[in-house]
N, C-alpha and C. Protein backbone atom coordinates (compact mmCIF):
# COMPACT_ATOMS: atom_id res chain seq x y z
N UNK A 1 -4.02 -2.12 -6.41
CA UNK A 1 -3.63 -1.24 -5.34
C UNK A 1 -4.77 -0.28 -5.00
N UNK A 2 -5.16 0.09 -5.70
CA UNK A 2 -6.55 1.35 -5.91
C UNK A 2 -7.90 0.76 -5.35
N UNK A 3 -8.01 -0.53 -5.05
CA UNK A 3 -9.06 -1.16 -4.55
C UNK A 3 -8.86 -1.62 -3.64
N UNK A 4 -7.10 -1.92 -3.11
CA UNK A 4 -6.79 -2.11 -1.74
C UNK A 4 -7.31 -1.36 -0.80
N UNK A 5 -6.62 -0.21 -1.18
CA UNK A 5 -6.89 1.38 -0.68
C UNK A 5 -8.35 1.66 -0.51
N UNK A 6 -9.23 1.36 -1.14
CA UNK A 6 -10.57 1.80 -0.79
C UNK A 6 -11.17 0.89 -0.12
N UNK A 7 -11.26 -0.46 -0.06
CA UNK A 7 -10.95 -1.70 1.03
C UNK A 7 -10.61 -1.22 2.40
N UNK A 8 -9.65 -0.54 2.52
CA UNK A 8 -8.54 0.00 3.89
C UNK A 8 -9.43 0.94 4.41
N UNK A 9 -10.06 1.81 3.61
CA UNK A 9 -10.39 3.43 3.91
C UNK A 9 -11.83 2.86 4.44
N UNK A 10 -12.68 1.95 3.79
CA UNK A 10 -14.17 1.76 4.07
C UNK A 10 -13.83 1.04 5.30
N UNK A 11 -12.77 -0.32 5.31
CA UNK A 11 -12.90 -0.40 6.81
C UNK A 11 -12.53 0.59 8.21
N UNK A 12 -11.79 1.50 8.31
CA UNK A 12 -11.04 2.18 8.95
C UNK A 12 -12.04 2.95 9.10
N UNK A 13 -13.16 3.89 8.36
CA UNK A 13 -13.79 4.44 8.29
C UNK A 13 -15.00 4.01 8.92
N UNK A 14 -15.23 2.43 8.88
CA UNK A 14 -16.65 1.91 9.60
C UNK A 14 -16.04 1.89 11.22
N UNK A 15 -14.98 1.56 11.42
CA UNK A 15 -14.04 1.50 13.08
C UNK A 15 -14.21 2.99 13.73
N UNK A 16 -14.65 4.00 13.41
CA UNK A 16 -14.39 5.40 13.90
C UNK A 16 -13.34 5.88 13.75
N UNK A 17 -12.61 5.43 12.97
CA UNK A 17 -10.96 6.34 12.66
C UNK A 17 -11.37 7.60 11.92
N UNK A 18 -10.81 9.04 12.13
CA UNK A 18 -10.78 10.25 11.69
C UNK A 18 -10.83 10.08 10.16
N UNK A 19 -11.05 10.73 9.40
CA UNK A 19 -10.71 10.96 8.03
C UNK A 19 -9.33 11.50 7.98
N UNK A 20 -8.88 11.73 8.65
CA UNK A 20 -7.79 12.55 8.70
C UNK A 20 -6.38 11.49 8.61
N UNK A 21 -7.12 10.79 10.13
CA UNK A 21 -6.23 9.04 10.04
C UNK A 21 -6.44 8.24 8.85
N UNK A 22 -7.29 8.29 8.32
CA UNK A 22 -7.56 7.49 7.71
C UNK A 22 -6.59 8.03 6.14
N UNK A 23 -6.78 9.21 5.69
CA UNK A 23 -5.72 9.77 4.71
C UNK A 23 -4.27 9.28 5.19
N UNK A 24 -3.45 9.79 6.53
CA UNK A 24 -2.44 9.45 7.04
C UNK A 24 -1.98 7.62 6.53
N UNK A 25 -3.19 6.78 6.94
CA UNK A 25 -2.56 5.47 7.22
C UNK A 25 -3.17 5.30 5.31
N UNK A 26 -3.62 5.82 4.38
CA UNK A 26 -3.40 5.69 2.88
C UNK A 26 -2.29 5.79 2.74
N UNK A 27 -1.65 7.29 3.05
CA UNK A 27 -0.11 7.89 2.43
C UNK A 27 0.59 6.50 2.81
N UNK A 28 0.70 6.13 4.10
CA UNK A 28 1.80 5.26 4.58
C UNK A 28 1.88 3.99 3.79
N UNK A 29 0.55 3.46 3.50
CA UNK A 29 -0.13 2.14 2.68
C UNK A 29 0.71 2.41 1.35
N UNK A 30 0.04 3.27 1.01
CA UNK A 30 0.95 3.57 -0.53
C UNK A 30 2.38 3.51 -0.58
N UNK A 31 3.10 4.26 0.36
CA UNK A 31 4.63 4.16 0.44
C UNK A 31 5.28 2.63 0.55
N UNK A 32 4.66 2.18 1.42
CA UNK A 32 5.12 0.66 1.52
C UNK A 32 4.42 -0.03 0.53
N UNK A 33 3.46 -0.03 -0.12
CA UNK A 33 3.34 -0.45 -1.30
C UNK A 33 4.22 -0.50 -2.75
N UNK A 34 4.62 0.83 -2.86
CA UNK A 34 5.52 1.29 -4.16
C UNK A 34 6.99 1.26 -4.05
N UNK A 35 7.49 0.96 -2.13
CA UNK A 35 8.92 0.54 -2.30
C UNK A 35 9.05 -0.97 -2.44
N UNK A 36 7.55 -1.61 -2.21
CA UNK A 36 7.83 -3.34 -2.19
C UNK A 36 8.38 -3.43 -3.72
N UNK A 37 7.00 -2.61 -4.90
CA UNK A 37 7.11 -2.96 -6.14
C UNK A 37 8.68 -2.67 -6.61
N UNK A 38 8.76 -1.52 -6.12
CA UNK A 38 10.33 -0.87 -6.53
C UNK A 38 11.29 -2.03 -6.13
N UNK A 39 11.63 -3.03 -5.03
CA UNK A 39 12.40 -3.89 -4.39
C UNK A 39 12.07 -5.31 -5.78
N UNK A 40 10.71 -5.56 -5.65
CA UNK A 40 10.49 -6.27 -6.53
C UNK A 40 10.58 -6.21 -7.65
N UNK A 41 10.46 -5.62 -8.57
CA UNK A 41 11.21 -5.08 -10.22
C UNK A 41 12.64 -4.97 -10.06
N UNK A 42 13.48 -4.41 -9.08
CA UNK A 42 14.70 -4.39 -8.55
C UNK A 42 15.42 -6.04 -8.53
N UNK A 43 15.17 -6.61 -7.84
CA UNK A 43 15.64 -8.18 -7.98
C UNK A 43 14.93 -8.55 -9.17
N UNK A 44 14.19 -8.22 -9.35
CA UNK A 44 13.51 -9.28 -10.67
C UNK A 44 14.50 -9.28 -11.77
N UNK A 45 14.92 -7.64 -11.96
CA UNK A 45 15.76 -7.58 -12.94
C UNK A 45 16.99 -7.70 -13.06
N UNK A 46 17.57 -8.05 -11.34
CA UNK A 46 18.92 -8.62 -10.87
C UNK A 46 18.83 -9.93 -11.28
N UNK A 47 17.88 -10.46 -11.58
CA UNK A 47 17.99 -12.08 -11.77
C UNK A 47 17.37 -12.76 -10.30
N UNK A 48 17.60 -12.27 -9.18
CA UNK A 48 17.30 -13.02 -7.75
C UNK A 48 16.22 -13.37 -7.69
N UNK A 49 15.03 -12.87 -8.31
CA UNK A 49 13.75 -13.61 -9.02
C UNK A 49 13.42 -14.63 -10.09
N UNK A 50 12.90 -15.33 -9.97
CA UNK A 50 12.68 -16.15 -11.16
C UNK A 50 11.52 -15.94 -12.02
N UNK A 51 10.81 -15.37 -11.61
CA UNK A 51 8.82 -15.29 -11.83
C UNK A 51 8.86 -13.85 -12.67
């Protein structure tokens, strides 16, 4: 995730996006990141996963 994120920020950052945007569209990255995991550990441990 931590190398996604700096992946995201160096490109966004070479495009002319603000630093400012560029913090904004992290926070958001992260949020939808940590409710996927949360959804995914969630079924996993319902059984609806197999993996």
């Amino acid at each position: 995730m931590e190398e996604l994120r700096k992946i995201m920020y160096k490109l966004i950052e070479q495009n002319g996006i603000s630093s400012s945007k560029v913090l904004n569209i992290s926070i958001e990255l992260d949020k939808l990141i940590n409710d996927y995991y949360k959804k995914y550990y969630q079924y996993k441990q319902n059984g609806i996963l197999k993996n």
